[in-house]
Protein backbone atom coordinates (compact mmCIF):
# COMPACT_ATOMS: atom_id res chain seq x y z
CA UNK A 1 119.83 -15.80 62.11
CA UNK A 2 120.36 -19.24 60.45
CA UNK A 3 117.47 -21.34 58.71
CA UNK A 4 115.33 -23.31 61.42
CA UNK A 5 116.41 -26.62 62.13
CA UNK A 6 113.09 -27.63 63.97
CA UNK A 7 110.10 -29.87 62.73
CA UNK A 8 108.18 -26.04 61.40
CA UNK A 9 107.84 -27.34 57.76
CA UNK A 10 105.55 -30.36 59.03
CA UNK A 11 103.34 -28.13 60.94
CA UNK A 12 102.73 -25.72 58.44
CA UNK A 13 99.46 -25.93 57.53
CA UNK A 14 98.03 -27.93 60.53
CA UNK A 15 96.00 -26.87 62.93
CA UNK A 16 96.81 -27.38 67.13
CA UNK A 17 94.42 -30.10 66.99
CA UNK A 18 95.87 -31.84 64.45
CA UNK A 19 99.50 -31.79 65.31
CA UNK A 20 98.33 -32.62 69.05
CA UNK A 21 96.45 -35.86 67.28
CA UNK A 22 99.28 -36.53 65.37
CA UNK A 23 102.00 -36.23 68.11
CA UNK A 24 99.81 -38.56 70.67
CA UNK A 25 99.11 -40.98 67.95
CA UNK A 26 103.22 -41.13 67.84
CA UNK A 27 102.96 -41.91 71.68
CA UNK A 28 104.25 -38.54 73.13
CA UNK A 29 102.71 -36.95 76.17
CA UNK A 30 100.44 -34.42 76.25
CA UNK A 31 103.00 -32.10 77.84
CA UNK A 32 105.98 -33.20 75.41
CA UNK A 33 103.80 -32.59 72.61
CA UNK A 34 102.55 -29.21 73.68
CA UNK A 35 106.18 -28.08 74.15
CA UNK A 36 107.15 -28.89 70.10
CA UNK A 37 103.95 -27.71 69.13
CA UNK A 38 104.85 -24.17 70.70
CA UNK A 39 108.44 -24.37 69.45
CA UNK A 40 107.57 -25.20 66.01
CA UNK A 41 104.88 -22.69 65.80
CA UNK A 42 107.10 -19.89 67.01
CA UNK A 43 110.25 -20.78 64.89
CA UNK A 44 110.74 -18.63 62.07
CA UNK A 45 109.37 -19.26 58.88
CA UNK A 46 108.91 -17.52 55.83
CA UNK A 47 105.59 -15.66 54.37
CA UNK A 48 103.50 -13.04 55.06
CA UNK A 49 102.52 -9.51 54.41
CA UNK A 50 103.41 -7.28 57.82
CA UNK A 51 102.12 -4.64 58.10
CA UNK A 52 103.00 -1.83 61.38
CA UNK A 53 101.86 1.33 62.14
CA UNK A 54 104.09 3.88 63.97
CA UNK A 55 103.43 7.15 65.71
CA UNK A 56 106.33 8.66 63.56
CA UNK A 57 107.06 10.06 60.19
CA UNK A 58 106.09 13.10 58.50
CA UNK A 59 105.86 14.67 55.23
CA UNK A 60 109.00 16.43 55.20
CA UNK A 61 110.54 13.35 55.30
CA UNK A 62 113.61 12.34 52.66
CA UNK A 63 115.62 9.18 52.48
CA UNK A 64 119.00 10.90 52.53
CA UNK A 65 119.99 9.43 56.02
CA UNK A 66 121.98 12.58 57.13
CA UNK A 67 118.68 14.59 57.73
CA UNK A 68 116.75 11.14 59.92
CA UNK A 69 115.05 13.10 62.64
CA UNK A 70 112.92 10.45 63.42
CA UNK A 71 112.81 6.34 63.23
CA UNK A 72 110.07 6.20 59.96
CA UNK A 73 112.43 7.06 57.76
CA UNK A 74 114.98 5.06 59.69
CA UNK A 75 113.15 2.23 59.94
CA UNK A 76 112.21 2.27 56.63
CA UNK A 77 115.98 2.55 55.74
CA UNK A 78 117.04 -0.23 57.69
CA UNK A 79 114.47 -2.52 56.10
CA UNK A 80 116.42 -1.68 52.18
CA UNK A 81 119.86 -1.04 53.32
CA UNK A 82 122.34 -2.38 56.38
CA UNK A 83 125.47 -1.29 58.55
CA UNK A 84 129.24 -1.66 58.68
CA UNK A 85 127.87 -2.99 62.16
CA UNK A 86 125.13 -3.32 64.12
CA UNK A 87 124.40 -3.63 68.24
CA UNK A 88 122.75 -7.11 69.22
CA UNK A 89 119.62 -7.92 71.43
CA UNK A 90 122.24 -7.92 74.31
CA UNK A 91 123.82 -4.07 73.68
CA UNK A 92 127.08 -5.58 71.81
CA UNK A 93 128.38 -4.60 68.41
CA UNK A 94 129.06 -6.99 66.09
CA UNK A 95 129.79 -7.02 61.98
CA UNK A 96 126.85 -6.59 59.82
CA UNK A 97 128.54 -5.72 56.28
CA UNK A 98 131.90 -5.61 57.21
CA UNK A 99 133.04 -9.46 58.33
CA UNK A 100 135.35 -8.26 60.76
CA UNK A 101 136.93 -5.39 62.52
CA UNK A 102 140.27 -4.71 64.35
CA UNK A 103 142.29 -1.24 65.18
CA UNK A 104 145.67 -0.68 65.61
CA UNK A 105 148.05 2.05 66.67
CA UNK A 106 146.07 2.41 69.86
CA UNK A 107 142.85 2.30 67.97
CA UNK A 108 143.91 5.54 65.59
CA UNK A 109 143.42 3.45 62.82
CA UNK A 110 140.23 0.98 62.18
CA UNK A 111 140.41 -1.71 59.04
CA UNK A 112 136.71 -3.16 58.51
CA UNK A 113 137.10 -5.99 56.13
CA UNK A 114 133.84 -6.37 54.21
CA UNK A 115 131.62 -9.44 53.49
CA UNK A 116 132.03 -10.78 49.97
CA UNK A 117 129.35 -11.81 47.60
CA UNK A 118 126.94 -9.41 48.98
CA UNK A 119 124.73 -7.48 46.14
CA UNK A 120 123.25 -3.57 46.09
CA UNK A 121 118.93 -4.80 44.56
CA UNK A 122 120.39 -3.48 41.32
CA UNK A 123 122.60 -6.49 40.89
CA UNK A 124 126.05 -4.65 41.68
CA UNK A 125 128.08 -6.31 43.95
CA UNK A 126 128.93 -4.13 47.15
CA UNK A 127 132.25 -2.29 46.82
CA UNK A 128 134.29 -0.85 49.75
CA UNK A 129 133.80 2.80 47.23
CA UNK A 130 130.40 2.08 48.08
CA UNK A 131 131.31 2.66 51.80
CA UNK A 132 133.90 4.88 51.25
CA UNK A 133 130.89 7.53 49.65
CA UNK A 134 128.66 6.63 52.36
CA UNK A 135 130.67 7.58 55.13
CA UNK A 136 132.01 10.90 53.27
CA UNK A 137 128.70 11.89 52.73
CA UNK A 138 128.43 12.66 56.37
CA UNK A 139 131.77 14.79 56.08
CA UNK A 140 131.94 17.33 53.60
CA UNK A 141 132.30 20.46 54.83
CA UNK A 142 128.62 21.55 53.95
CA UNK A 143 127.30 18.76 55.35
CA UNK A 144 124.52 18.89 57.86
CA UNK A 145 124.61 15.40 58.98
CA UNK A 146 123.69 15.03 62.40
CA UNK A 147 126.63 12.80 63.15
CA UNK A 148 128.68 15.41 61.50
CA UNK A 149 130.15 15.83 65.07
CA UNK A 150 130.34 12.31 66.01
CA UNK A 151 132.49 10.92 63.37
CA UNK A 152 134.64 14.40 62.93
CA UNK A 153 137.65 12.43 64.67
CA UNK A 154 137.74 10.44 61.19
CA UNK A 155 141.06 12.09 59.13
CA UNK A 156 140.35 9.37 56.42
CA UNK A 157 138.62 6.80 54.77
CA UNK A 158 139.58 4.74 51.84
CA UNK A 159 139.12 1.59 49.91
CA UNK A 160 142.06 -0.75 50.15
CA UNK A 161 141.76 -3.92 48.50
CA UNK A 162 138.27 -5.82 50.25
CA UNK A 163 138.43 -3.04 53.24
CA UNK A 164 137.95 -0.36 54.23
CA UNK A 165 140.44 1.69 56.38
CA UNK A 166 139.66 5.02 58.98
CA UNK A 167 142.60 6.39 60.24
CA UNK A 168 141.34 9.15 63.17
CA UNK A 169 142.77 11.95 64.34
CA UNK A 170 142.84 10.03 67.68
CA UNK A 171 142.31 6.86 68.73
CA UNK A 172 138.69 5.88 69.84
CA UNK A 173 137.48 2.56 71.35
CA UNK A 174 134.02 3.12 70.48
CA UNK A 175 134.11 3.45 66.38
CA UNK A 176 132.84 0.01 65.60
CA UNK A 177 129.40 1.90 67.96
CA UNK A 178 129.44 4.95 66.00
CA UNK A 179 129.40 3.14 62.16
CA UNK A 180 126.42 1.54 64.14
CA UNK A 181 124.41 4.58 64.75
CA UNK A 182 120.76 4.93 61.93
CA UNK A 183 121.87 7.51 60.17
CA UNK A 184 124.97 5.38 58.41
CA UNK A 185 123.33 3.35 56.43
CA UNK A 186 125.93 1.63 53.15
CA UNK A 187 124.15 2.63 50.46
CA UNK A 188 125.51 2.71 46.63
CA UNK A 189 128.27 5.04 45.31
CA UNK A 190 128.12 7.14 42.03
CA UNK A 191 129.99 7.43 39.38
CA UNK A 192 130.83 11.13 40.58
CA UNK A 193 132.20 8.93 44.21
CA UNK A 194 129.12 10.38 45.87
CA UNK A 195 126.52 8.78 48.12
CA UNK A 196 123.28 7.95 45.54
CA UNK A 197 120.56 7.79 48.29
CA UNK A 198 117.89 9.07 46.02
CA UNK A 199 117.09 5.82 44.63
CA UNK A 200 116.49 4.00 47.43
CA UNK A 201 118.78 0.86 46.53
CA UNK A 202 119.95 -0.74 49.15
CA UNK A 203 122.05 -4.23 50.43
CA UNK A 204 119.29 -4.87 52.66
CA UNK A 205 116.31 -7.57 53.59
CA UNK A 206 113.83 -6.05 51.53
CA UNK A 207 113.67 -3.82 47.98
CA UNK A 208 111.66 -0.66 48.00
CA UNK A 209 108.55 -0.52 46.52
CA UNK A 210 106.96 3.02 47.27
CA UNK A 211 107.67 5.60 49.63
CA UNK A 212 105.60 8.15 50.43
CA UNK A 213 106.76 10.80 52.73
CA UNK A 214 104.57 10.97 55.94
CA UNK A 215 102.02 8.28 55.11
CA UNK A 216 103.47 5.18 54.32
CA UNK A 217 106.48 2.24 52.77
CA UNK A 218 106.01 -0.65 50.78
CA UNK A 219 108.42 -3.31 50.57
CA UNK A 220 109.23 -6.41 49.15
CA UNK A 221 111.67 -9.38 50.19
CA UNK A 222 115.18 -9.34 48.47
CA UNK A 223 115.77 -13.04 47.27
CA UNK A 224 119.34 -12.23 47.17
CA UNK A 225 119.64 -11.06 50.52
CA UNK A 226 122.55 -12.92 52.11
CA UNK A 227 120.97 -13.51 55.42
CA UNK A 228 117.59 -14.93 56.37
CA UNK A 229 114.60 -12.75 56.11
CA UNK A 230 111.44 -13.61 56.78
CA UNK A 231 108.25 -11.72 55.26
CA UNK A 232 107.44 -11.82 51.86
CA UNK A 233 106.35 -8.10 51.94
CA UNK A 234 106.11 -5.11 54.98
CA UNK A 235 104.24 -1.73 54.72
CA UNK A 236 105.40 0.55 57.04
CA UNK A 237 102.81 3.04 58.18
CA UNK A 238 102.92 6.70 59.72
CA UNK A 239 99.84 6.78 61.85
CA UNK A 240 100.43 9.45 64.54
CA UNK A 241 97.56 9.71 66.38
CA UNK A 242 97.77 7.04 68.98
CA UNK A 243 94.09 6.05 69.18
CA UNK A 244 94.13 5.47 65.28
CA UNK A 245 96.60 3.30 65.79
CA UNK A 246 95.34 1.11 68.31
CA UNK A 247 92.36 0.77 66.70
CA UNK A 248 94.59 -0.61 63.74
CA UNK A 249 96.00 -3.57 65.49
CA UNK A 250 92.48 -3.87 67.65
CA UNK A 251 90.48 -4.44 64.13
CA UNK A 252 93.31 -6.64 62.53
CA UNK A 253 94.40 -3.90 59.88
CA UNK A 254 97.90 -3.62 61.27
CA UNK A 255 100.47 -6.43 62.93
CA UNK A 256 102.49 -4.07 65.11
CA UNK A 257 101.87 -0.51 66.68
CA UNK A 258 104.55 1.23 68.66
CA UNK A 259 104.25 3.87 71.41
CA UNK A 260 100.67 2.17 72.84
CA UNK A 261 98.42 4.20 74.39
CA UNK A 262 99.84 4.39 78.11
CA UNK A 263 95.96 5.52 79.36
CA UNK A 264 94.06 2.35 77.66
CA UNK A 265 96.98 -0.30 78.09
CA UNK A 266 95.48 -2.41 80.56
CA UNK A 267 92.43 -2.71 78.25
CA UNK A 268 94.80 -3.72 75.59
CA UNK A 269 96.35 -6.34 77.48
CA UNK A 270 92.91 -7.80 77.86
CA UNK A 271 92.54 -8.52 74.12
CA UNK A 272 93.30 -12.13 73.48
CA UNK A 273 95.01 -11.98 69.94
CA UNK A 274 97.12 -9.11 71.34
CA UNK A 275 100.70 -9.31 73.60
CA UNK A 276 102.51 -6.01 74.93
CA UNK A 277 106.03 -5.82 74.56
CA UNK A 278 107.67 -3.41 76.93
CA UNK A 279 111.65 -2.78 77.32
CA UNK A 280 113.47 -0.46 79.45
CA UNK A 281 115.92 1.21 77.05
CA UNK A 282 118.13 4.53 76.47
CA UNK A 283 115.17 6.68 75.50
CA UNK A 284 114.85 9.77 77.06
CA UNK A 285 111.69 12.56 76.48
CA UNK A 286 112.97 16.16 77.84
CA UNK A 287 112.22 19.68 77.63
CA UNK A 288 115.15 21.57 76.47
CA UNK A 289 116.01 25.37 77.07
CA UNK A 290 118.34 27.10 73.87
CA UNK A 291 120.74 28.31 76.43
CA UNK A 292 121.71 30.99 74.20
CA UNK A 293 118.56 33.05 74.81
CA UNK A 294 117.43 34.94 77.50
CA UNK A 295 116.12 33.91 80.14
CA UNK A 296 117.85 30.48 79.31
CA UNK A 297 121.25 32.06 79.20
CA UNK A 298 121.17 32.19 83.31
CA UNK A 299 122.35 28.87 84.66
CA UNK A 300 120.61 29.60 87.62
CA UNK A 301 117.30 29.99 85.55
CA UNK A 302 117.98 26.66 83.98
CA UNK A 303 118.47 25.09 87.47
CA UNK A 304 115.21 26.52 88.99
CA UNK A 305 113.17 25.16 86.27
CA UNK A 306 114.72 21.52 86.47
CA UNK A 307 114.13 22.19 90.27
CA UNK A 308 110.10 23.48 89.23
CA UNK A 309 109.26 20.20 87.09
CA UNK A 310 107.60 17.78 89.23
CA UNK A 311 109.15 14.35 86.91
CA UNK A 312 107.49 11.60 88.95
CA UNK A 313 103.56 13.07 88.68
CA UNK A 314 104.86 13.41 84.92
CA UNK A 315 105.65 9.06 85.32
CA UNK A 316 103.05 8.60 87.31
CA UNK A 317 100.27 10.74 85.42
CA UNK A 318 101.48 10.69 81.88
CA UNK A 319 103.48 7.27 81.46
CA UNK A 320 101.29 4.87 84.35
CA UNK A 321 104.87 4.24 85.65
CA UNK A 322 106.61 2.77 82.64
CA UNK A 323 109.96 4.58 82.93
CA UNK A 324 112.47 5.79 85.21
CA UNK A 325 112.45 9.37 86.78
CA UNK A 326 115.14 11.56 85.38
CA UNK A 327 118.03 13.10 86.78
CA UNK A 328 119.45 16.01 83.86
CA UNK A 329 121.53 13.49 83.27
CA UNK A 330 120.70 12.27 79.32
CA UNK A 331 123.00 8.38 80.09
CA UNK A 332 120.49 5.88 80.88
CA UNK A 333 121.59 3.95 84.15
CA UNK A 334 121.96 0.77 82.14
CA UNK A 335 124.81 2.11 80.14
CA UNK A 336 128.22 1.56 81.10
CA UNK A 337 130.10 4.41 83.02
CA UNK A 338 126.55 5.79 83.97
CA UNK A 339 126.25 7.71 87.56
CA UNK A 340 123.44 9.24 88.99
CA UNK A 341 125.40 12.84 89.43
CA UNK A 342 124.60 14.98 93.06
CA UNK A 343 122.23 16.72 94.28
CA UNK A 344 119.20 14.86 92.90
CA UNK A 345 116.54 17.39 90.93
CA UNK A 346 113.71 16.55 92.74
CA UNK A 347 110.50 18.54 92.96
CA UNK A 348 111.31 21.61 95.05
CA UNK A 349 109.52 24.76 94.71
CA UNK A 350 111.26 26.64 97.44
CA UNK A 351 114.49 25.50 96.13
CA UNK A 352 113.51 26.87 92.47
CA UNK A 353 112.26 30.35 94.16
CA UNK A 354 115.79 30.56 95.89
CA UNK A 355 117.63 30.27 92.19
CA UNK A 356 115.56 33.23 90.47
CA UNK A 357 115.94 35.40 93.26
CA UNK A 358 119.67 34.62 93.02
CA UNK A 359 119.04 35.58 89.18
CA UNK A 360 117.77 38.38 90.25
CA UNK A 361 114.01 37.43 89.64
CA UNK A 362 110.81 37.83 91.53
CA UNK A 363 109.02 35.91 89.20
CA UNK A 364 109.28 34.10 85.34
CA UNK A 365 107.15 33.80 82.08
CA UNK A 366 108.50 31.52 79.47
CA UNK A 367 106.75 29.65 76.73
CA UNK A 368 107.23 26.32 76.39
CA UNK A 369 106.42 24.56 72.35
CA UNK A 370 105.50 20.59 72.36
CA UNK A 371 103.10 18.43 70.13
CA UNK A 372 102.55 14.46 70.94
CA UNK A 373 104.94 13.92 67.66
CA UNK A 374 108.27 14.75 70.09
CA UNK A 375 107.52 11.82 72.93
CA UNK A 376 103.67 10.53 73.51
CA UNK A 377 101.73 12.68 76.09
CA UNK A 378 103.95 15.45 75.65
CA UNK A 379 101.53 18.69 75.57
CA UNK A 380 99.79 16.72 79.02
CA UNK A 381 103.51 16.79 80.69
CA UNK A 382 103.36 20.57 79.10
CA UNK A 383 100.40 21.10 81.13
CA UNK A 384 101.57 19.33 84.08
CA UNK A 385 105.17 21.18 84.38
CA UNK A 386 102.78 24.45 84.11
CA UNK A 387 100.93 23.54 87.13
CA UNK A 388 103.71 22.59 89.59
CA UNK A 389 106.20 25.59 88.24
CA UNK A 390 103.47 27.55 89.18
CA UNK A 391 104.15 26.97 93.08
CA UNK A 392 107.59 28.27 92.31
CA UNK A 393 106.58 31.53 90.88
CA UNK A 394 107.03 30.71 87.18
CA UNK A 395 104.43 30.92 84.69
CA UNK A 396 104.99 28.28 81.77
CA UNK A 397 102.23 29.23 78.90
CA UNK A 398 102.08 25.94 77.15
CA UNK A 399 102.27 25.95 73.12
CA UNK A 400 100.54 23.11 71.39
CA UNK A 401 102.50 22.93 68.40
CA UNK A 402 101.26 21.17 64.94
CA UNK A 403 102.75 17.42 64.74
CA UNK A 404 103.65 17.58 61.12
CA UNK A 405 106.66 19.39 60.77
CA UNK A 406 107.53 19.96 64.37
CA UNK A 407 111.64 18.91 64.21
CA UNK A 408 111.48 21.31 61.09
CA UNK A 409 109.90 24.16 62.15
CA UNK A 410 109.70 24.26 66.03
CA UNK A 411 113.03 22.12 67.38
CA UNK A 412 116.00 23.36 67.26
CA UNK A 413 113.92 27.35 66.14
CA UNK A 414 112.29 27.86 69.24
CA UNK A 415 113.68 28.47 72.39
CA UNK A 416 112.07 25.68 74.78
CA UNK A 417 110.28 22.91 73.28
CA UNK A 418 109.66 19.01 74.28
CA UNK A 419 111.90 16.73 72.49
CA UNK A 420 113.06 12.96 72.33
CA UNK A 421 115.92 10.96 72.04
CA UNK A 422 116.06 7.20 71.60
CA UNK A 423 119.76 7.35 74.05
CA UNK A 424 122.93 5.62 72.53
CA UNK A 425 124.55 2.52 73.94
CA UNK A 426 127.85 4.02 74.12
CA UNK A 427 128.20 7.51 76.26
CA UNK A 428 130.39 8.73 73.18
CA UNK A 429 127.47 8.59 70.67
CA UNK A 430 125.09 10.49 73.08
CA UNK A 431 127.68 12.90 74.13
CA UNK A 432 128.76 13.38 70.21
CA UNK A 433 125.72 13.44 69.10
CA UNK A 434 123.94 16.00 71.21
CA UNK A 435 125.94 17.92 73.39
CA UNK A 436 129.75 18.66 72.16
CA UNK A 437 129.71 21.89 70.88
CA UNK A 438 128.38 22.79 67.52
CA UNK A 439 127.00 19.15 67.76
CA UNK A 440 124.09 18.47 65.06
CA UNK A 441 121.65 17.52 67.34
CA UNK A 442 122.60 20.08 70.22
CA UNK A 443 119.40 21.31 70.72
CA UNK A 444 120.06 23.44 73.73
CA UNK A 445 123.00 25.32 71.97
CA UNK A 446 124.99 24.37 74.87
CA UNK A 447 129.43 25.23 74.71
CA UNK A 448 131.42 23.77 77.75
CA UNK A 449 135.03 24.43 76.99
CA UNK A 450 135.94 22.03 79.77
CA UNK A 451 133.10 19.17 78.31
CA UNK A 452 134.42 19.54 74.73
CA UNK A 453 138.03 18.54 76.30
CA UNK A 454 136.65 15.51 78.67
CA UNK A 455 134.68 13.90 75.38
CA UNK A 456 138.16 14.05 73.21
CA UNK A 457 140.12 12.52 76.29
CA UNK A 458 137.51 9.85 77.04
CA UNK A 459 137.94 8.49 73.48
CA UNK A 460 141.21 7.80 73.90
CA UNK A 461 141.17 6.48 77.39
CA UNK A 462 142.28 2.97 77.46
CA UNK A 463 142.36 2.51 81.07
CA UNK A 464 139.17 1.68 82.30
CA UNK A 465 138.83 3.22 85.66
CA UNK A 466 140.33 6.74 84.26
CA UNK A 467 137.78 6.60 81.80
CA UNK A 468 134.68 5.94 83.89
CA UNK A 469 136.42 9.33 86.16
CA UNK A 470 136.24 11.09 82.81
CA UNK A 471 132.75 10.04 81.94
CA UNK A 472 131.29 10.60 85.59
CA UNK A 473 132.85 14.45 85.45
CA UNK A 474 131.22 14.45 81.85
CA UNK A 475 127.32 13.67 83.70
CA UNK A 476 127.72 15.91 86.30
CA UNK A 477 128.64 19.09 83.93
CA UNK A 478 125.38 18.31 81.95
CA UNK A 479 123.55 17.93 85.36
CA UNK A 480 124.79 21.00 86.67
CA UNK A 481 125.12 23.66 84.04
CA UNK A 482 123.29 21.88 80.62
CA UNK A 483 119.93 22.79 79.41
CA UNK A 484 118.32 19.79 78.82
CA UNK A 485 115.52 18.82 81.72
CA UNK A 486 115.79 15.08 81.50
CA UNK A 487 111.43 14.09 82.73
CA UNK A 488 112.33 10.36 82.78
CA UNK A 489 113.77 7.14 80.60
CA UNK A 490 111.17 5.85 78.66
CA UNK A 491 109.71 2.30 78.61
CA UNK A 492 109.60 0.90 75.10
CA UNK A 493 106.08 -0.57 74.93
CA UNK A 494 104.29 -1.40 71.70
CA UNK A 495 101.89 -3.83 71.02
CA UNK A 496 101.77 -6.83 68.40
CA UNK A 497 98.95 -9.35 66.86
CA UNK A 498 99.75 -12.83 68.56
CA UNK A 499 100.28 -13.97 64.24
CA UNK A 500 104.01 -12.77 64.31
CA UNK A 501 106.84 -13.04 66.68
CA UNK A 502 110.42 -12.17 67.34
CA UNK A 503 113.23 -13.11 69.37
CA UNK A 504 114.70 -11.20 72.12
CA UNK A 505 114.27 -7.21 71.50
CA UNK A 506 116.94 -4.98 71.01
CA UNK A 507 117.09 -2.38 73.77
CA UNK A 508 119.91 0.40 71.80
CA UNK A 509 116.58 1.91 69.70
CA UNK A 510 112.66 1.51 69.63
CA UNK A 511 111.29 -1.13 66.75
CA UNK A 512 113.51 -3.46 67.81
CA UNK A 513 116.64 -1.68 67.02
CA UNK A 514 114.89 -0.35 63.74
CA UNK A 515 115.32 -3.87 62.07
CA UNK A 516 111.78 -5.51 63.05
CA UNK A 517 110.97 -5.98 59.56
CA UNK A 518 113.79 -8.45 59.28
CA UNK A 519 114.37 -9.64 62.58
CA UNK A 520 110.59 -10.81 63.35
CA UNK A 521 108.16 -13.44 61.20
CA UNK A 522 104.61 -15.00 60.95
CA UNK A 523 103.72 -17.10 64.23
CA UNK A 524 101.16 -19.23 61.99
């Protein structure tokens, strides 16, 4: 974003009423000078203390950016630190601290040439070592990164002169995506060539202040930051319970609350000083079966409860229509190669009653773990999966798990809980991510020989139309024989005071890509 060329400075200060008097004492029309006084008072400017509350975070929290489970350490990360890259408002990737990017040797090797001048908030100037240890640190073999998977095609990375340089086992389009993704922060190197995230330097917008694990952030502008920020200070707050936080930005005490409260929105939208901002993204809520444990082992178990869950009462009921109905399918339909894989899971208790008898069940108990903390309203869409599997014969007994500590001590421990993901913009990341075998984030345990082999021939795939082939074979193997129950694609809708404003929102993540502290400002 580059410095405002518009007439903002001289209306600093004024009031409407002045600047209107001003403009029609210059002999513009009323309309003319309506339209600058809007488009100066929108521009960006610099100043202000912003302050959001999200319904994130929790104390287990750390700021080593291998272990981000959620986006309040995340966010809080992208406020002190940046990217090799990052994905625009419009879902393309572009350089953030590298300057450019180009691969060769059909894409096997990548060489990320890095921006010069740039400084760590320590004074060091940024280093390609720097990168180098931050990229390792996801690699090691104890590492427990959860894009351990996704970047495991990388044989190398070193410094060479001003760049960087991966060389991969194979070639993959879709690197310049992956150095994108929140957990891959550039952060300083040590002396001992490791990754110092401990002391929460960064490149980025703003210096950190305080951190305190599941409460709150405090941060202040970096003057040396080599792009324009805008705030002169942001405190980033973990407020889970959603009422709290609409009460925040209701009563003035916060400038930004995400995940609004679906129930009360319209009353929301009522408030004068307040505007809802609502995207249609990659974010997915599910309920996920381990697939490794009985009864989940049973594909045909699996299938009768995605054919048991009744997803558009769950829209309807639990998200007032702001998303899309799910499919088992975890690619949103907005990203590229996306299909809509055969036959649809829709509602069908008969249908669900025919797959446990072909299990060789009259009947099923299962317990099913959630707490709000995984996607809003997910113990109601608990309750509500209860009531229509009951039709079918199975009895879900709903577990209302404690919010603190749930993607410590429930996901990924217990065998079918409600969980979240925020989607990718590439089908690689997701795939990578979440459902290749032994996969960080594979939740559901799930190992497809035959998906394992379509992800590693898909990255390599230059030809377009074999690659969507690969992709679309990819969706339907999750559809069919995966664990996940997709409920829906979430609607991104939070709520800000009409005193700050951005530009278009970023779609790839919730808080605006997690870089709304330096991508928004102070309206007046």
């Amino acid at each position: 974003m580059t410095q405002p060329t518009t007439s903002s400075a001289t209306v600093r200060g004024l009031s409407r009423r002045d600047f209107m008097q001003l403009a029609l004492a210059a002999g513009l029309a009323v309309p003319t000078a309506d339209r600058l006084w809007a488009q100066a008072a929108s521009a960006p400017k610099r100043g202000g203390f912003f302050k959001m509350g999200l319904g994130q975070g929790a104390t287990t929290d750390v700021l080593d950016p291998s272990t981000f489970m959620d986006f309040m350490p995340g966010t809080v990360c992208a406020s002190y630190a940046n990217f090799l890259t990052e994905v625009d408002a419009d879902g393309n990737i572009r350089p953030d601290l590298a300057e450019s990017f180009e691969a060769a040797d059909g894409a096997k090797t990548w060489v990320f040439r890095l921006r010069k001048g740039v400084q760590f908030h320590n004074g060091r100037e940024l280093k390609p070592d720097d990168v180098v240890a931050s990229i390792r640190h996801h690699l090691g073999p104890d590492s427990k990164s959860a894009v351990k998977a996704q970047l495991s095609a990388i044989n190398e990375v070193k410094a060479d002169g001003g760049n960087v340089v991966f060389t991969l086992d194979a070639g993959n389009a879709d690197l310049p995506y992956l150095l994108s993704d929140y957990h891959l922060p550039i952060l300083p190197a040590k002396e001992t060539g490791a990754m110092d995230w401990e002391s929460g330097i960064g490149t980025g917008p703003y210096t950190l202040e305080n951190w305190q694990p599941g409460i709150s952030a405090r941060l202040k502008r970096n003057p040396n930051y080599y792009r324009d920020t805008w705030f002169d200070e942001v405190e980033i707050l973990s407020i889970i319970d959603v009422a709290a936080r609409m009460n925040g930005l209701v009563t003035g005490d916060l400038h930004f609350a995400d995940r609004c409260d679906l129930k009360t929105l319209d009353l929301l939208k009522r408030n004068p000083n307040i505007e809802i901002d609502e995207v249609t993204g990659f974010a997915h809520a599910t309920f996920s079966m381990d697939v490794t444990q009985a009864p989940f082992d049973n594909p045909d178990v699996r299938n009768a409860l995605k054919y048991a869950i009744d997803r558009d009462a769950i829209l309807s009921k639990i998200f007032f229509g702001h998303g899309i109905a799910g499919n088992d399918n975890p690619i949103a339909p907005s990203v590229k190669f996306a299909t809509n894989p055969e036959p649809v899971h829709k509602y069908d208790p008969q249908k669900a009653r025919e797959l446990l008898k072909k299990a060789g069940l009259d009947g099923l108990k299962v317990d099913l773990s959630a707490a709000d903390t995984a996607f809003a309203g997910a113990v109601d869409a608990a309750l509500l999966f209860k009531d229509s599997a009951a039709a079918a014969g199975i009895d879900i007994n709903v577990i209302r798990e404690a919010n603190d500590a749930y993607w410590e001590t429930v996901w990924g421990k217990k065998p079918f809980i409600a969980s979240y993901f925020s989607g990718r913009p590439v089908q690689d990341l997701q795939f990578s991510l979440a459902y290749t075998e032994g996969a960080a984030w594979n939740e559901t345990k799930w190992a497809n020989k035959r998906f394992n082999e379509l992800v590693a021939a898909a990255r390599i795939e230059l030809d377009e139309g074999k690659r969507a082939a690969l992709y679309a074979e990819m969706q339907q193997l999750v559809h069919d024989d995966g664990g996940t129950i997709v409920l829906l694609f979430i609607n991104y809708v939070s709520a800000h005071a009409k005193t700050v404003a951005h530009g278009k929102l970023a779609t790839d993540k919730e808080l605006d890509g997690t870089k709304i502290a330096s991508r928004w400002w102070m309206a007046e």
